[in-house]
C-alpha atoms as a PDB file:
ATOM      1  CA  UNK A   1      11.919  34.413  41.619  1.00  0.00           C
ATOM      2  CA  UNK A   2      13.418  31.170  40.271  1.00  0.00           C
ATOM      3  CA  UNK A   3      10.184  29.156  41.369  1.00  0.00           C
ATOM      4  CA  UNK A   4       8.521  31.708  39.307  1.00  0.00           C
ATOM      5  CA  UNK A   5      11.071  31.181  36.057  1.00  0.00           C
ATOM      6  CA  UNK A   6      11.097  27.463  35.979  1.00  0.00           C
ATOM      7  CA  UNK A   7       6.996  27.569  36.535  1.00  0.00           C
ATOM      8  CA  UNK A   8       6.705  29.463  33.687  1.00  0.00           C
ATOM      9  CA  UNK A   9       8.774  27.966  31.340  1.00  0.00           C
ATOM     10  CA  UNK A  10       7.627  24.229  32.377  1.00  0.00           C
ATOM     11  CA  UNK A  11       3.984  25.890  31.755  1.00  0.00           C
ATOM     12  CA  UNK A  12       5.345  27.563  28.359  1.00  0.00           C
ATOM     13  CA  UNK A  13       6.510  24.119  26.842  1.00  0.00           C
ATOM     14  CA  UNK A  14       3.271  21.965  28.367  1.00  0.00           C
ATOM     15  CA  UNK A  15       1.199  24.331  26.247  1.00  0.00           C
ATOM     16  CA  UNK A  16       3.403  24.577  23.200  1.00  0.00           C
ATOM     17  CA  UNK A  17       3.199  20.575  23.797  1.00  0.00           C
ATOM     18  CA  UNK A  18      -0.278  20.136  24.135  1.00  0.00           C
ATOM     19  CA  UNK A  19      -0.912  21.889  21.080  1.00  0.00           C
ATOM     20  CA  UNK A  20      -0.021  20.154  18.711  1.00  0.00           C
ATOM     21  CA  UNK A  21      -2.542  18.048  16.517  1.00  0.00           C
ATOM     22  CA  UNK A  22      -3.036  14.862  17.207  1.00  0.00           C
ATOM     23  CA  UNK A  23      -1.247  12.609  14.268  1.00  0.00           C
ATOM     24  CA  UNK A  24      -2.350   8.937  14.172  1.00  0.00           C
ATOM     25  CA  UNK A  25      -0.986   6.738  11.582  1.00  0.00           C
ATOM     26  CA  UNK A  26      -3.646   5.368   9.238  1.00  0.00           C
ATOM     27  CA  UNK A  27      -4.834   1.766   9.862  1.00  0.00           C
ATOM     28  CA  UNK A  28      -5.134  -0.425   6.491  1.00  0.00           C
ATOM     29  CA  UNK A  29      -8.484  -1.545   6.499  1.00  0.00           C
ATOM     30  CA  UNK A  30      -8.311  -5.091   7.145  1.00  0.00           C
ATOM     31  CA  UNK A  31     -11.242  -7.920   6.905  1.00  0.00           C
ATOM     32  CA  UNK A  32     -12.602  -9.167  10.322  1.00  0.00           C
ATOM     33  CA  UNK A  33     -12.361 -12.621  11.603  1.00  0.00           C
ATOM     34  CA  UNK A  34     -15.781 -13.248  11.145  1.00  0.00           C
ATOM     35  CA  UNK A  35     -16.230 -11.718   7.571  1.00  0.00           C
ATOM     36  CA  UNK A  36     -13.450 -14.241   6.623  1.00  0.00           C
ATOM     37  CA  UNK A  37     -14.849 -16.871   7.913  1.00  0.00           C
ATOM     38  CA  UNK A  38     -18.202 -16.025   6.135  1.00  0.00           C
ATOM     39  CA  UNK A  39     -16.351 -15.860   2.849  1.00  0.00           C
ATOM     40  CA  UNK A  40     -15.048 -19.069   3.545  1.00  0.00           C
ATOM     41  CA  UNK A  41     -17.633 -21.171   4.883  1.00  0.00           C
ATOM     42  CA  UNK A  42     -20.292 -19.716   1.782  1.00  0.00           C
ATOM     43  CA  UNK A  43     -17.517 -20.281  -1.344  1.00  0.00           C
ATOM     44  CA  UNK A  44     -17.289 -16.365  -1.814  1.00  0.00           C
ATOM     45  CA  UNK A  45     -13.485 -16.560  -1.613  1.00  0.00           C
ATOM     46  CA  UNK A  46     -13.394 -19.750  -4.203  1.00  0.00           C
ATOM     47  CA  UNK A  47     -15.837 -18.327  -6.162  1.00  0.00           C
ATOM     48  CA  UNK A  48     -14.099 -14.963  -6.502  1.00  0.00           C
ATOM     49  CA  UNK A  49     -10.578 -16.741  -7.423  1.00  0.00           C
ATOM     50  CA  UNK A  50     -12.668 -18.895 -10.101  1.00  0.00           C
ATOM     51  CA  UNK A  51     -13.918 -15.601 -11.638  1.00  0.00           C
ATOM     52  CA  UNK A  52      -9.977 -14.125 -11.458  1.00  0.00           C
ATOM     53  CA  UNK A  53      -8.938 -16.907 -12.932  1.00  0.00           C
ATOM     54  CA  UNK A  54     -11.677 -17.311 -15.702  1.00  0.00           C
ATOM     55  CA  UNK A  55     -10.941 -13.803 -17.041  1.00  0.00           C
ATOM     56  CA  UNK A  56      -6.929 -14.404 -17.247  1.00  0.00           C
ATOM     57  CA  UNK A  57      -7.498 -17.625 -19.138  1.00  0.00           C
ATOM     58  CA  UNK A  58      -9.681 -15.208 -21.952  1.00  0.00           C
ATOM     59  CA  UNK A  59      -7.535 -12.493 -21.623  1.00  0.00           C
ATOM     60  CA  UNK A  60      -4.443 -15.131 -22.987  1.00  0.00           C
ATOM     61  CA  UNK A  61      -6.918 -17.053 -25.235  1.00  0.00           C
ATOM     62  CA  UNK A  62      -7.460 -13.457 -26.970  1.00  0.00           C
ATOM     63  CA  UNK A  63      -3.747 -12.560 -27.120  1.00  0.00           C
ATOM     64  CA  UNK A  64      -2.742 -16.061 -28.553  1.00  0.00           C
ATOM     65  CA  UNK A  65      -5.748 -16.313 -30.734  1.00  0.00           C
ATOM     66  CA  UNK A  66      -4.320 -12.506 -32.360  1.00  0.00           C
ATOM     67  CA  UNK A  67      -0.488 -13.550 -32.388  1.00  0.00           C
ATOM     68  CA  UNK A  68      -1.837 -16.570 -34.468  1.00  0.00           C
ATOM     69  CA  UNK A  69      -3.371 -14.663 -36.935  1.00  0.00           C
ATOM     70  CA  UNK A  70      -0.864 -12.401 -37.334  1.00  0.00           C
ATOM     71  CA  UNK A  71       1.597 -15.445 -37.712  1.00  0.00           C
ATOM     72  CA  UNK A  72      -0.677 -17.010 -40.446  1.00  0.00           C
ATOM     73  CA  UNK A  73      -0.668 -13.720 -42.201  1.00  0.00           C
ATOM     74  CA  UNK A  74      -4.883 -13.140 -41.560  1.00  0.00           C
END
């Protein structure tokens, strides 16, 4: 009769165990090796930082160019 208890409870809390959903924590997605090296090798990664870097440098011409309007009083 014991046997029978401790069967069934062990069997009670493997199924209350085993169903439970599956929770995996959600990978980042990340660039390959090989994709980085491409980048690299082809001036994709320069090229993109040249592009960044172009568009600040406007964005600040633009702001200055307004603050020295406005300083002048045009």
């Amino acid at each position: 009769m014991r046997t029978t208890s401790l069967l069934m409870a062990f069997m009670v809390i493997a199924f209350l165990t085993g169903c439970k959903p599956a929770t995996q924590p959600e990978a980042k997605p990340t660039s390959s090796t090989l994709n980085t090296f491409i980048e690299g090798a082809t001036g994709k990664t320069a090229l993109d930082a040249g592009k960044r870097a172009e568009e600040t440098i406007r964005r600040v011409s633009a702001q200055h160019e307004t603050e020295l309007n406005e300083a002048l009083g045009e």
